[in-house]
N, C-alpha and C. Protein backbone atom coordinates (compact mmCIF):
# COMPACT_ATOMS: atom_id res chain seq x y z
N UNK A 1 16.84 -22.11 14.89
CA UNK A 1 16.20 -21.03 15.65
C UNK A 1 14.86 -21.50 16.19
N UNK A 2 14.70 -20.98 17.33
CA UNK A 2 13.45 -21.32 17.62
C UNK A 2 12.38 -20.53 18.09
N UNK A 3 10.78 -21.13 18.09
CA UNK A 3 10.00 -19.99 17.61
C UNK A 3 8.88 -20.03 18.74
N UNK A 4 8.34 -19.46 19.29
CA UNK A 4 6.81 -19.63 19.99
C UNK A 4 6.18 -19.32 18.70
N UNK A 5 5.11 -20.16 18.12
CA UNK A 5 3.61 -20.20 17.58
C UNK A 5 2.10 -19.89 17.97
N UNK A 6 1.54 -19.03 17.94
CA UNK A 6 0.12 -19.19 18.48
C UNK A 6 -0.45 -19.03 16.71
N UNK A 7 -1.56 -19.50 16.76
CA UNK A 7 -2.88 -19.55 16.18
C UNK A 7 -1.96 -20.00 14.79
N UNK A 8 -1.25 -21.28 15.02
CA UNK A 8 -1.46 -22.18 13.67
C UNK A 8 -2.25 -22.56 12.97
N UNK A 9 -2.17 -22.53 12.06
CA UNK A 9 -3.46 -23.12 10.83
C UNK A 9 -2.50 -22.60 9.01
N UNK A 10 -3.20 -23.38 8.19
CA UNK A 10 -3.42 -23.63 7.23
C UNK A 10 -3.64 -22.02 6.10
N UNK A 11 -2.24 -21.62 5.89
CA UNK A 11 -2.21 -20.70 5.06
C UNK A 11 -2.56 -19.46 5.79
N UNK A 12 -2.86 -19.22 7.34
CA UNK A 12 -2.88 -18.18 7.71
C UNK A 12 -2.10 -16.83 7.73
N UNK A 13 -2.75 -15.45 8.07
CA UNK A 13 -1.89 -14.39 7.97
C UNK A 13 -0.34 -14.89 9.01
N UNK A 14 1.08 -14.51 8.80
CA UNK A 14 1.79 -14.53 9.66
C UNK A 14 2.21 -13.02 10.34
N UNK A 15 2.67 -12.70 11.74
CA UNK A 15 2.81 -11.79 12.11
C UNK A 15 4.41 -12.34 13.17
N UNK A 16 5.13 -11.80 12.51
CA UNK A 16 6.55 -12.20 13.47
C UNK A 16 6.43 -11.36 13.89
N UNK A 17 7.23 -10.90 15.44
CA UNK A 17 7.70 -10.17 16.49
C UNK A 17 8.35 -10.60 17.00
N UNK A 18 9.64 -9.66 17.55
CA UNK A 18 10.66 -10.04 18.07
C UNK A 18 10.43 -9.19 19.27
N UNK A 19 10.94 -9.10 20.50
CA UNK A 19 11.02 -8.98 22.06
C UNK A 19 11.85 -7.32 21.92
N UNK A 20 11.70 -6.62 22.88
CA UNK A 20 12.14 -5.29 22.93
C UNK A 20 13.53 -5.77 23.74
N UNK A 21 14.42 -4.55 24.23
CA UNK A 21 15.81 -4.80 24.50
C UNK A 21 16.02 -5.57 26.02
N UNK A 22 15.44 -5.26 26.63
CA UNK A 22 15.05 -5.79 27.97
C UNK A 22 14.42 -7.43 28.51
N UNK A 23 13.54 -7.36 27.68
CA UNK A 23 12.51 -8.68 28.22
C UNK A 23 12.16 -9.79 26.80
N UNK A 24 12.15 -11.17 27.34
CA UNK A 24 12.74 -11.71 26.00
C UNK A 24 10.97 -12.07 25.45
N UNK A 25 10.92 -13.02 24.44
CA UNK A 25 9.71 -13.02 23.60
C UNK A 25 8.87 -14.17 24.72
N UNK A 26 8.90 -14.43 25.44
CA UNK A 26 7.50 -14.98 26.39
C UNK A 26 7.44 -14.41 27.95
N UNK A 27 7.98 -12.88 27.40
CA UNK A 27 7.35 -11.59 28.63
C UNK A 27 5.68 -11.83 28.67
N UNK A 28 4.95 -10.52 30.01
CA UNK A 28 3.50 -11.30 29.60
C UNK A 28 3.02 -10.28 28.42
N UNK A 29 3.67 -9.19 28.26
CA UNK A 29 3.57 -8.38 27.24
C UNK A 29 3.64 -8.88 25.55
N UNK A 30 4.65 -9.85 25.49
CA UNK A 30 4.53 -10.83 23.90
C UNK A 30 3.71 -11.56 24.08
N UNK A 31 3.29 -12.42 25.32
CA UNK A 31 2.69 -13.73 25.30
C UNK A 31 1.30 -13.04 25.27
N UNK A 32 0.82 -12.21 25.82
CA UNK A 32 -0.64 -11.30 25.58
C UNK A 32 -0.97 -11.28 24.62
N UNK A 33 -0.38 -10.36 23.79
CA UNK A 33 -0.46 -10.19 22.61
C UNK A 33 -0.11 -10.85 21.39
N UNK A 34 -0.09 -11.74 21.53
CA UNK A 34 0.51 -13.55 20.90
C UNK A 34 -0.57 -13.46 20.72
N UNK A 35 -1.31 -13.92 22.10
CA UNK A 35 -2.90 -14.43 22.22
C UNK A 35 -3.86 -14.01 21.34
N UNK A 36 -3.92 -12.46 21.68
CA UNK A 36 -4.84 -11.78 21.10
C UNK A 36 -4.83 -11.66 19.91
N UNK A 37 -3.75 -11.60 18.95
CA UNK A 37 -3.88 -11.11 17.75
C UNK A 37 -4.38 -12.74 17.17
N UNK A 38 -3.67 -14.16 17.43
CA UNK A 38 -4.36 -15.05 17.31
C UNK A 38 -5.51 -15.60 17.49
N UNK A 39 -6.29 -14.67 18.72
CA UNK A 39 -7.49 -15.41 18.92
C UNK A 39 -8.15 -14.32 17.76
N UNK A 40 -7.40 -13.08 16.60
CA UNK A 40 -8.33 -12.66 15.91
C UNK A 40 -7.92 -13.59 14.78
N UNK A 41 -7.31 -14.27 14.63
CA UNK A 41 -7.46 -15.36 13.36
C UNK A 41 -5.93 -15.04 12.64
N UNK A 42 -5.03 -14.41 13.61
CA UNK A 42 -3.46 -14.42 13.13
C UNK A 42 -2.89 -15.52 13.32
N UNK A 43 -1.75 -15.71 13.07
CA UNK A 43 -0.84 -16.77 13.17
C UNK A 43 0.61 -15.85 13.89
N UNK A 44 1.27 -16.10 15.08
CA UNK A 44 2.22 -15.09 15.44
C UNK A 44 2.96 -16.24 15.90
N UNK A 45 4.33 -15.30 15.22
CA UNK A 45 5.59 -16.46 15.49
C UNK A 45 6.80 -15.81 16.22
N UNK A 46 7.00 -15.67 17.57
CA UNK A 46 7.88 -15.15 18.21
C UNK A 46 9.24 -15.82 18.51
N UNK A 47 10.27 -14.87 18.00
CA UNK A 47 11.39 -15.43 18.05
C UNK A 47 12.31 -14.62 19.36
N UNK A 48 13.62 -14.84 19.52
CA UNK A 48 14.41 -14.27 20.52
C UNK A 48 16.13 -13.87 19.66
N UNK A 49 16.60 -12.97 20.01
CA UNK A 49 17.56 -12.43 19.33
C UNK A 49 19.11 -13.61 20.07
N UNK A 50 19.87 -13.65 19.35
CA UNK A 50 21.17 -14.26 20.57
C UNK A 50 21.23 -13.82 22.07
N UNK A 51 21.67 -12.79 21.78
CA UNK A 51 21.79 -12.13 23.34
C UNK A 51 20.74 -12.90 24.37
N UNK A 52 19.54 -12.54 24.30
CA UNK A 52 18.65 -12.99 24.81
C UNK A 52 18.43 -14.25 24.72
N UNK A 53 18.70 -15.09 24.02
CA UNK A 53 18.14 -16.63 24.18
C UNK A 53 19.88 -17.38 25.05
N UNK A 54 20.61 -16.41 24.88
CA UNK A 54 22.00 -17.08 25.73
C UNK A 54 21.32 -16.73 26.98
N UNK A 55 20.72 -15.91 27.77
CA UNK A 55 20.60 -15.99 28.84
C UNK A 55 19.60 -17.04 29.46
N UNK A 56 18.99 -17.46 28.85
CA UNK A 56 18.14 -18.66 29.11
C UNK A 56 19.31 -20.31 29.50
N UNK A 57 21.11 -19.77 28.82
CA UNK A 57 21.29 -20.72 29.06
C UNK A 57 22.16 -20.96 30.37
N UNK A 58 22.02 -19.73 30.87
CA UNK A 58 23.19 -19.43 32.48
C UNK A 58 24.10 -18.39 31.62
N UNK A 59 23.95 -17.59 30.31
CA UNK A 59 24.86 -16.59 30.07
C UNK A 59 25.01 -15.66 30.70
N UNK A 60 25.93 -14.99 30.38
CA UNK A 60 25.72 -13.35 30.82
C UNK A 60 24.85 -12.30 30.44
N UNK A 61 24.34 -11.38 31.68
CA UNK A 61 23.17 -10.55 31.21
C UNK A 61 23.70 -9.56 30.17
N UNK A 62 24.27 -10.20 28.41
CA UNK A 62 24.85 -8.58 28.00
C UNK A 62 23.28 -8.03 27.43
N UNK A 63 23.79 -6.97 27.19
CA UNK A 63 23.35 -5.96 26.43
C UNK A 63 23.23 -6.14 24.75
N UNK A 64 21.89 -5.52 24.18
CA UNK A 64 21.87 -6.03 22.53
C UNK A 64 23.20 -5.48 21.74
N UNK A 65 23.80 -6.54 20.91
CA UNK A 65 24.59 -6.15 20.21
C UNK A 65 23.90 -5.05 18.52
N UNK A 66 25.04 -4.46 18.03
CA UNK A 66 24.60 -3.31 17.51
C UNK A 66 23.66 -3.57 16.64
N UNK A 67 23.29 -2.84 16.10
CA UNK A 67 22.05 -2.81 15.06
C UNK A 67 22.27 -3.97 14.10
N UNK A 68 22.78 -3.63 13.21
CA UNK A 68 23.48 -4.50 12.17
C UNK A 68 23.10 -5.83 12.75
N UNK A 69 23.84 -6.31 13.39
CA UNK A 69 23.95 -7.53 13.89
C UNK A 69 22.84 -7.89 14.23
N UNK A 70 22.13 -7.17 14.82
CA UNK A 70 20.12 -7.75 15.25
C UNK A 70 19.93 -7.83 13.63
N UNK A 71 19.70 -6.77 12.88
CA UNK A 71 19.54 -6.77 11.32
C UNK A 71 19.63 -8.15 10.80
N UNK A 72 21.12 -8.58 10.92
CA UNK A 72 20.97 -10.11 10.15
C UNK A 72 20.70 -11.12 10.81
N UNK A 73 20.08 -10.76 12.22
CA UNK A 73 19.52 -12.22 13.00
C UNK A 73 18.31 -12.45 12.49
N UNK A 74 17.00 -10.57 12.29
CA UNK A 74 15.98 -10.72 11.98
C UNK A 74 15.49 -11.73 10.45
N UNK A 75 16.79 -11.05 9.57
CA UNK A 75 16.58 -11.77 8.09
C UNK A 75 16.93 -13.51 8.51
N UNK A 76 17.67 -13.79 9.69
CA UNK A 76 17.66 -15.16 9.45
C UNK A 76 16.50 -15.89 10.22
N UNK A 77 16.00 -15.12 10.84
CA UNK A 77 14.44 -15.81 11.59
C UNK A 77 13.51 -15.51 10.26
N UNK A 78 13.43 -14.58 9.26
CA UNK A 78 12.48 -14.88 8.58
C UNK A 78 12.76 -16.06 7.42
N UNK A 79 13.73 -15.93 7.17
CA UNK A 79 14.63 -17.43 6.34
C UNK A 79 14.15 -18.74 7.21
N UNK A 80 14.32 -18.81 8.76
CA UNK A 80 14.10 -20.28 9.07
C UNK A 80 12.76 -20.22 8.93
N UNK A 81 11.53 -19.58 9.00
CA UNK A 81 10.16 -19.48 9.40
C UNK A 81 9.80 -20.44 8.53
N UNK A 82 8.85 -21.48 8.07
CA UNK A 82 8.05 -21.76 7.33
C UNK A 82 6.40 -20.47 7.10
N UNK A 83 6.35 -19.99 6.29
CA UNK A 83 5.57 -19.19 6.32
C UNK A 83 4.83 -19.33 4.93
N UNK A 84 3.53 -20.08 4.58
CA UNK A 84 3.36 -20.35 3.54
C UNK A 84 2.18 -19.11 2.86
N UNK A 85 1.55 -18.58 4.20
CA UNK A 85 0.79 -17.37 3.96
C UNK A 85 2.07 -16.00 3.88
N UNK A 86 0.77 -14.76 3.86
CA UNK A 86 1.21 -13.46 3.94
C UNK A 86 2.08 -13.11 5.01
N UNK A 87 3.14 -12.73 5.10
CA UNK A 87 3.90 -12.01 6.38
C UNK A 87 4.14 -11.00 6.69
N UNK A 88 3.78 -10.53 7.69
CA UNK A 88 4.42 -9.23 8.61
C UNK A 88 4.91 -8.94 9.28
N UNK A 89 6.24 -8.31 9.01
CA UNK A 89 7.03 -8.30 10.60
C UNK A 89 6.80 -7.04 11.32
N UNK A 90 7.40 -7.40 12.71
CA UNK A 90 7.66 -6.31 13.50
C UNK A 90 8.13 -6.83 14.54
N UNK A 91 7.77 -5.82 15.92
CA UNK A 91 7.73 -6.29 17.11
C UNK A 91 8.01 -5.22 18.62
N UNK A 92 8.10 -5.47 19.75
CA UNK A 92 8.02 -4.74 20.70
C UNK A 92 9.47 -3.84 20.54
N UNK A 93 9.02 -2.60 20.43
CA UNK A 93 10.37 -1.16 21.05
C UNK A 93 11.43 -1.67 19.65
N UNK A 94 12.93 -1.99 20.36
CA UNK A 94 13.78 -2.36 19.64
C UNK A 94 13.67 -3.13 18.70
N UNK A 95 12.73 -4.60 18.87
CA UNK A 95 12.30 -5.58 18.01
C UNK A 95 11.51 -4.90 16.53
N UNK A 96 10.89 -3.98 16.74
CA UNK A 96 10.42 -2.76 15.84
C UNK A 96 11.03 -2.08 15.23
N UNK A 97 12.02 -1.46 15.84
CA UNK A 97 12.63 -0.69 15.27
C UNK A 97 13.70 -1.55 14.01
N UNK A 98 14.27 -2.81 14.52
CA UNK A 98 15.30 -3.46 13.86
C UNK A 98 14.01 -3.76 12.37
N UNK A 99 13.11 -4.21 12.22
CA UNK A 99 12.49 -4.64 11.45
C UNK A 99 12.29 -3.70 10.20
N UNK A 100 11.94 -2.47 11.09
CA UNK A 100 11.71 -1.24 10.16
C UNK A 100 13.19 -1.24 9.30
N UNK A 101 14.00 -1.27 9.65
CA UNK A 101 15.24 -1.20 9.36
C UNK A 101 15.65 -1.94 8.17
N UNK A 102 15.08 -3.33 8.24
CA UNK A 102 15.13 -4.39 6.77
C UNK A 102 13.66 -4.28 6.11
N UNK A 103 12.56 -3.66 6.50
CA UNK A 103 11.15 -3.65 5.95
C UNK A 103 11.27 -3.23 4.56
N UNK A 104 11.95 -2.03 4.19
CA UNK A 104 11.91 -1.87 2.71
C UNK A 104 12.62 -2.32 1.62
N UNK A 105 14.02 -3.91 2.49
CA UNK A 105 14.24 -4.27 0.92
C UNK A 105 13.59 -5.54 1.41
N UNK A 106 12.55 -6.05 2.22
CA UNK A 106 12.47 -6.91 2.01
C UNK A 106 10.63 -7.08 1.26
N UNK A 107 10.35 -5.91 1.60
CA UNK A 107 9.26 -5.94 0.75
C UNK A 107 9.02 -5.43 -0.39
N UNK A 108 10.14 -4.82 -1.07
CA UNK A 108 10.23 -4.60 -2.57
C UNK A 108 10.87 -5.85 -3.24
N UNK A 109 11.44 -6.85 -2.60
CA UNK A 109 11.10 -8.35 -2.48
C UNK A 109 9.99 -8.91 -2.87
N UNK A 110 9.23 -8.61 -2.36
CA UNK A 110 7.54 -9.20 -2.37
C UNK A 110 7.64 -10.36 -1.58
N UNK A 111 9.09 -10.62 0.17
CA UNK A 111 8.92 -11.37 0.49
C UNK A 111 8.07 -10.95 2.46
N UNK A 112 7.62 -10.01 2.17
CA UNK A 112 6.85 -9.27 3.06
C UNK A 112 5.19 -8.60 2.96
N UNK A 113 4.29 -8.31 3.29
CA UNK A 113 3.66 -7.15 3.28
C UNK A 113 3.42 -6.30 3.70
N UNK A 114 3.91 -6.24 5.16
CA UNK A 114 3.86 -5.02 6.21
C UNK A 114 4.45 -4.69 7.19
N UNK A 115 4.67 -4.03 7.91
CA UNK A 115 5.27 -3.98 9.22
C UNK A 115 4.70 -3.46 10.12
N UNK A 116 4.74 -4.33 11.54
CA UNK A 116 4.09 -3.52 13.05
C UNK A 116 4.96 -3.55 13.91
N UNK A 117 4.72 -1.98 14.51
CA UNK A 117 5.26 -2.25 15.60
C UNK A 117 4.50 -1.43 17.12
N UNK A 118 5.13 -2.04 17.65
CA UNK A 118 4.06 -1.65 19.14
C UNK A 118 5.41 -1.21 19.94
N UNK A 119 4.63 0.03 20.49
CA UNK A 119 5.67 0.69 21.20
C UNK A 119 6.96 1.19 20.54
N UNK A 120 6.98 1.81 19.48
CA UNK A 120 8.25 2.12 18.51
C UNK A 120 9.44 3.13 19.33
N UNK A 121 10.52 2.74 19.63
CA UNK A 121 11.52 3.35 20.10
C UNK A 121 12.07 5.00 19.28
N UNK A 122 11.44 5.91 19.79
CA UNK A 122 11.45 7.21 18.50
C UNK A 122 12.77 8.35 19.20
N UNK A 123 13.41 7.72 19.88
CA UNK A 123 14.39 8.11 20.47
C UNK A 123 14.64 7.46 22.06
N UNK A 124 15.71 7.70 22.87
CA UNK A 124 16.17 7.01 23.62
C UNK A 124 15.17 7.85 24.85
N UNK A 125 15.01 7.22 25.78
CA UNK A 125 13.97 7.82 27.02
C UNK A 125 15.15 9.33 27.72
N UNK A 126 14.41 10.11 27.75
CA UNK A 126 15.41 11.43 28.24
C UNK A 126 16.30 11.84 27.28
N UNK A 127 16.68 11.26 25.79
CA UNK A 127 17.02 12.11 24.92
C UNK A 127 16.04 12.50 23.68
N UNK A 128 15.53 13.08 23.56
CA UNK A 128 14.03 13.50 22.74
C UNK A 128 14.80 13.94 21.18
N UNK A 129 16.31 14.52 21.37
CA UNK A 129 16.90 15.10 20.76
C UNK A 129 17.76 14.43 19.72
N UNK A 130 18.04 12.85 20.22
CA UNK A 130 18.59 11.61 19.43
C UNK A 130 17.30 10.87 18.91
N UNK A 131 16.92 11.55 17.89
CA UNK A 131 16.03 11.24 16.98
C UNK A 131 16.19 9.80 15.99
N UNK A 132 15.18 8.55 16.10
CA UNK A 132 15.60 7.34 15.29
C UNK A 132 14.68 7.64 14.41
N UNK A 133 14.36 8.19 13.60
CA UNK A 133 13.35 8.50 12.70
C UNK A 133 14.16 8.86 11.27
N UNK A 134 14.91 8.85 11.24
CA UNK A 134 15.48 9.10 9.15
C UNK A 134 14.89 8.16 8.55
N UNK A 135 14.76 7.08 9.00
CA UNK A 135 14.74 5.97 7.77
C UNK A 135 13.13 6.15 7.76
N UNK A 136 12.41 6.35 8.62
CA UNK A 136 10.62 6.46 8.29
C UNK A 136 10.25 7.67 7.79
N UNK A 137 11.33 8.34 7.32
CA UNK A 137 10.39 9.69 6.35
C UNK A 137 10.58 9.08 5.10
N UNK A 138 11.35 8.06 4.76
CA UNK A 138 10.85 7.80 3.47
C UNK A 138 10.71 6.51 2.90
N UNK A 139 9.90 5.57 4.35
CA UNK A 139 9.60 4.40 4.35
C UNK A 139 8.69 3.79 3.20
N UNK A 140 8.38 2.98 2.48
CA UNK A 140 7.63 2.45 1.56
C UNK A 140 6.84 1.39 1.75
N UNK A 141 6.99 0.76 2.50
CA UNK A 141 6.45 -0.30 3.86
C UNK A 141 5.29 0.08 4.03
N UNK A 142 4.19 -0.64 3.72
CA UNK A 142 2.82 -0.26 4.51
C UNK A 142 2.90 -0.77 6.51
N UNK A 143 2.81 0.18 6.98
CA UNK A 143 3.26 0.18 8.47
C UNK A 143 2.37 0.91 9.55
N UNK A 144 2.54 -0.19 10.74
CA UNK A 144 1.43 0.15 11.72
C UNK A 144 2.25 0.36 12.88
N UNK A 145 1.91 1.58 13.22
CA UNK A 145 2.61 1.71 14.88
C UNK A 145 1.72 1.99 15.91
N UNK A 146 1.59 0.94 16.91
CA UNK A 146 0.66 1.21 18.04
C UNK A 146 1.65 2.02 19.06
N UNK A 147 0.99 2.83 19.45
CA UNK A 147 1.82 4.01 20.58
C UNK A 147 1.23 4.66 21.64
N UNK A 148 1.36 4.38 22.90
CA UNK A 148 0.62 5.19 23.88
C UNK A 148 1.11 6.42 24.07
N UNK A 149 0.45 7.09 24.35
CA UNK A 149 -0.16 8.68 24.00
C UNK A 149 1.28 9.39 25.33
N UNK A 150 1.90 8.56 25.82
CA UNK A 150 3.18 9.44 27.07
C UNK A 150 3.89 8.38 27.09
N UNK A 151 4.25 7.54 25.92
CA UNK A 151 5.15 6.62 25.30
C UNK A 151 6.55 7.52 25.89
N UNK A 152 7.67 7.04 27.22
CA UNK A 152 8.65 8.26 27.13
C UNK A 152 9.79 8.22 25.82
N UNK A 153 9.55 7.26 25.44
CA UNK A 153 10.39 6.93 23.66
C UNK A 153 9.81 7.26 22.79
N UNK A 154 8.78 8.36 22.95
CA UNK A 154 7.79 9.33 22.03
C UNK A 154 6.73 9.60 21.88
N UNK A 155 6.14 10.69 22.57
CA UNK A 155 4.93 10.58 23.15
C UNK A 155 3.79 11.53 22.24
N UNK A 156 2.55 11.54 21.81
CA UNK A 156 1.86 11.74 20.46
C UNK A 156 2.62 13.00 20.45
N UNK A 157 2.44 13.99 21.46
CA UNK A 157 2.66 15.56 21.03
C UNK A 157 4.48 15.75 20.17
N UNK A 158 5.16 14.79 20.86
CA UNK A 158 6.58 14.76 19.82
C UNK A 158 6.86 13.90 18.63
N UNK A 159 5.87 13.51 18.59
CA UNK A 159 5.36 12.20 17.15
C UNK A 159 4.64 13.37 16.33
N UNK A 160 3.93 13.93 16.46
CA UNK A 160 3.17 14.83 15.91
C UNK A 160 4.25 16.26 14.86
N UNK A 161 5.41 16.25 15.62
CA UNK A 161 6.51 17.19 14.71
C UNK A 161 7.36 16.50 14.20
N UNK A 162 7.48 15.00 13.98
CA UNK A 162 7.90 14.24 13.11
C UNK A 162 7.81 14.18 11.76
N UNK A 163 8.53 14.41 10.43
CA UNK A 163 8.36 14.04 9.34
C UNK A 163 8.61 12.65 8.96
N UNK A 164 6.87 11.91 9.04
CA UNK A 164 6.84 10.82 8.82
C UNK A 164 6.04 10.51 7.28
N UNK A 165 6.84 9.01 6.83
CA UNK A 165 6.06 8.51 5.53
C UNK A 165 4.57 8.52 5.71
N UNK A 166 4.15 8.63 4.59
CA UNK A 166 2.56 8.51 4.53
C UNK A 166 2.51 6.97 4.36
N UNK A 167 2.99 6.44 4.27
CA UNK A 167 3.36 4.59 4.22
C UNK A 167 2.96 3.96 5.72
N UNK A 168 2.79 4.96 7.05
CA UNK A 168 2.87 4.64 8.13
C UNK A 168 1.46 5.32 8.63
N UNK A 169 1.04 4.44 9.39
CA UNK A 169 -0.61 4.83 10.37
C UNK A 169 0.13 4.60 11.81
N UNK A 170 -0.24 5.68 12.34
CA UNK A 170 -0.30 5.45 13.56
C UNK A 170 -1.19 5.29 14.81
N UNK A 171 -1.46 4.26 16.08
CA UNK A 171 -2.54 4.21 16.50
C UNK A 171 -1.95 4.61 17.97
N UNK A 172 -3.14 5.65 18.05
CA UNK A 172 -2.55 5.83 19.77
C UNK A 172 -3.77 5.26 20.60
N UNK A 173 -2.57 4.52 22.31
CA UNK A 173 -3.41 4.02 23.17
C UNK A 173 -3.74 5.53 24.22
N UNK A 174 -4.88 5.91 24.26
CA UNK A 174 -4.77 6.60 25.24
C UNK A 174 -4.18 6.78 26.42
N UNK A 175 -3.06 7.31 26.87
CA UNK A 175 -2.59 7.36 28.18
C UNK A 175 -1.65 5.83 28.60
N UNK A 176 -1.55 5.55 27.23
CA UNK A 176 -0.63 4.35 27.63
C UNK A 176 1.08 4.77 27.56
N UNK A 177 1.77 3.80 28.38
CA UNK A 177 3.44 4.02 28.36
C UNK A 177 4.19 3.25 27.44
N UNK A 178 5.07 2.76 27.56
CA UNK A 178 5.85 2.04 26.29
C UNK A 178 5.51 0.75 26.63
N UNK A 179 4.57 -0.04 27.55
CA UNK A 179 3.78 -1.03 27.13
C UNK A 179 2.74 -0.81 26.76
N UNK A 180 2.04 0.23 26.48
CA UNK A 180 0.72 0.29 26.07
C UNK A 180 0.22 0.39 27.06
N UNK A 181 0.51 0.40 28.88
CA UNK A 181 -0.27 0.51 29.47
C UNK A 181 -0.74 1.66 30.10
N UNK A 182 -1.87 2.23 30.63
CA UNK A 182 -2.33 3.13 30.90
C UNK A 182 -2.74 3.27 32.56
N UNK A 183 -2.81 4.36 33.11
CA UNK A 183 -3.41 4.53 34.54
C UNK A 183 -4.61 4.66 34.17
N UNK A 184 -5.45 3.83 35.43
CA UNK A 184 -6.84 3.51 35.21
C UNK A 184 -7.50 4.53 36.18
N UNK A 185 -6.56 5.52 37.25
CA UNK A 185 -7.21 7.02 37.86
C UNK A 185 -7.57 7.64 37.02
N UNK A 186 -6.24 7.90 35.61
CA UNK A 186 -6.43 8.86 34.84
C UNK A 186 -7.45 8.49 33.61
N UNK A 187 -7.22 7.65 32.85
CA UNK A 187 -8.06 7.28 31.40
C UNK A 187 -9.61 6.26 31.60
N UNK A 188 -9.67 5.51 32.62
CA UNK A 188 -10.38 4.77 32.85
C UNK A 188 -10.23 3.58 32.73
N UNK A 189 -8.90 3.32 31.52
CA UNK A 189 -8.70 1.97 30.95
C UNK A 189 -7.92 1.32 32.10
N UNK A 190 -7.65 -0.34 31.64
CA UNK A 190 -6.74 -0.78 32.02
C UNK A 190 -5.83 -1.69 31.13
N UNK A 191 -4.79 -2.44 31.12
CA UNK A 191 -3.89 -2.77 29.95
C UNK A 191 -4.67 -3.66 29.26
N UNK A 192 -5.32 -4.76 29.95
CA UNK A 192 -6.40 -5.42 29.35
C UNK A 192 -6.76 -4.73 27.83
N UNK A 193 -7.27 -3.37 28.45
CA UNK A 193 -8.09 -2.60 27.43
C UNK A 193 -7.42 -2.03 26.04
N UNK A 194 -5.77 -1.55 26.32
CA UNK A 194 -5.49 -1.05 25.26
C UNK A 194 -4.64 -2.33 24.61
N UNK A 195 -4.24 -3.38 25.45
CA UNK A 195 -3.58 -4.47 24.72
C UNK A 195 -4.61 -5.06 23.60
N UNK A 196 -5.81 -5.21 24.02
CA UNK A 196 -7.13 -5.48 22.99
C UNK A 196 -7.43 -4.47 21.96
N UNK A 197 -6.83 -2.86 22.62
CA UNK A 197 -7.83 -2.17 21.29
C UNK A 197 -6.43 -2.42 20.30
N UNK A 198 -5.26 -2.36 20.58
CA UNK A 198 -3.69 -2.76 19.78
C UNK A 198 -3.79 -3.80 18.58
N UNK A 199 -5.06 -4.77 19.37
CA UNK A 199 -4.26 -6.09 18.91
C UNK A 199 -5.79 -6.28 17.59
N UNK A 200 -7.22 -5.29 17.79
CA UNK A 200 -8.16 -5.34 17.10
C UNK A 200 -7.90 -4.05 15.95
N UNK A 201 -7.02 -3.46 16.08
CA UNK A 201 -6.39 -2.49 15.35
C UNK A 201 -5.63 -3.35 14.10
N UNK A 202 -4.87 -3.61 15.07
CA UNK A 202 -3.24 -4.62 13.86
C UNK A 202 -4.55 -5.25 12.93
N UNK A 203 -5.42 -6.47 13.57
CA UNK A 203 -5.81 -7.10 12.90
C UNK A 203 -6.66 -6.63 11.44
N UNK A 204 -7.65 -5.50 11.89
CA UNK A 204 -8.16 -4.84 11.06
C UNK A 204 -7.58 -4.21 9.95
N UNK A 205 -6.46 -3.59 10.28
CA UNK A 205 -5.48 -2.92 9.59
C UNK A 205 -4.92 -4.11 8.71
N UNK A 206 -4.47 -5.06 8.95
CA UNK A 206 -3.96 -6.52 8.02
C UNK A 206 -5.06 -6.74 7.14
N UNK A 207 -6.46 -6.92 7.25
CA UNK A 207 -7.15 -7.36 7.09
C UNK A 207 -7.60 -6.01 5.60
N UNK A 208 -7.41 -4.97 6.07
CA UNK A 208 -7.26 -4.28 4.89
C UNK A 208 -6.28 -3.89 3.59
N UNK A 209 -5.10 -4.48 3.89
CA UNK A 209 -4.32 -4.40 3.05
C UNK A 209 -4.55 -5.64 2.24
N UNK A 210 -4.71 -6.76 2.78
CA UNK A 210 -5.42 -8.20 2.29
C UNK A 210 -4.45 -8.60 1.50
């Protein structure tokens, strides 16, 4: 398997992420935020699911195969990793969601400590009503979800009638969409801005669980 690395070094925090359903792990959305969380002194190791790394080879554009099946790709990217520090998984939308999915046996393991995810898929865009949320009301996972505030895969005011674990913090980008990005008429920001406040969040937040 193979991995993009930023901010190698010597026993550092690790932070895997895997690519959302659409765009594979060196979108500018992973590779950004690669950066950033490394230039705060992370170590981030981005991997790509099958589906997605076949198309790199002249495959066909399919579609992610079912859950499950992402499930045991994620456990085998954390199996190939060399990871001699702390690890955390997560990753963009789907890449998030699959993680959450193995987060609690793999950290009653003690071969984890946390999970992030950015942009969490909290139902399908236009069905509000196909709810992916069972397994986080009674998550055990210390867990970070960065979320812009009209996220259409769940936006604060329908996050807000969620019964979620107390195991989970959530950070909202103001006025950001399911990249985190925001209109700069409306909030003032620009993605620059909330990809940085995302990525000084995660870090802080790691940095407290220690």
């Amino acid at each position: 398997m193979d991995f993009l690395i930023d901010g190698d070094g010597p026993d550092r925090t690790t932070v895997m992420l895997a690519h959302g359903a659409g765009a594979a792990m060196d979108s500018p959305f992973m590779a950004r935020m690669a950066e950033l969380l490394a230039a705060r002194g992370l170590r981030v190791a981005r991997f790509e699911f099958a589906y997605m790394a076949q198309r790199r080879s002249g495959g066909p554009k399919r579609p992610p195969p079912k859950i499950d099946v992402l499930q045991e790709e994620y456990r085998a990217a954390i199996n190939a990793l060399e990871c001699p520090g702390p690890l955390y998984i997560g990753g963009k939308s789907m890449g998030g969601r699959v993680a959450s999915l193995i987060a609690d046996e793999l950290f009653s393991a003690g071969a984890i400590s946390g999970l992030v995810c950015l942009g969490y898929p909290f139902h399908p865009t236009g069905k509000p009503e196909k709810l992916r949320t069972e397994h986080l009301a009674a998550l055990r996972t210390p867990t970070l979800i960065c979320q812009g505030t009209r996220d259409p895969f769940g936006t604060r005011e329908e996050v807000a009638g969620y019964g979620l674990s107390p195991a989970i913090t959530l950070h909202w980008l103001e006025d950001g969409d399911h990249d985190l990005k925001p209109r700069r008429r409306v909030s003032g920001l620009n993605h620059e801005d909330t990809l940085s406040s995302a990525a000084g969040t995660i870090s802080d937040w790691i940095a407290g669980i220690g």
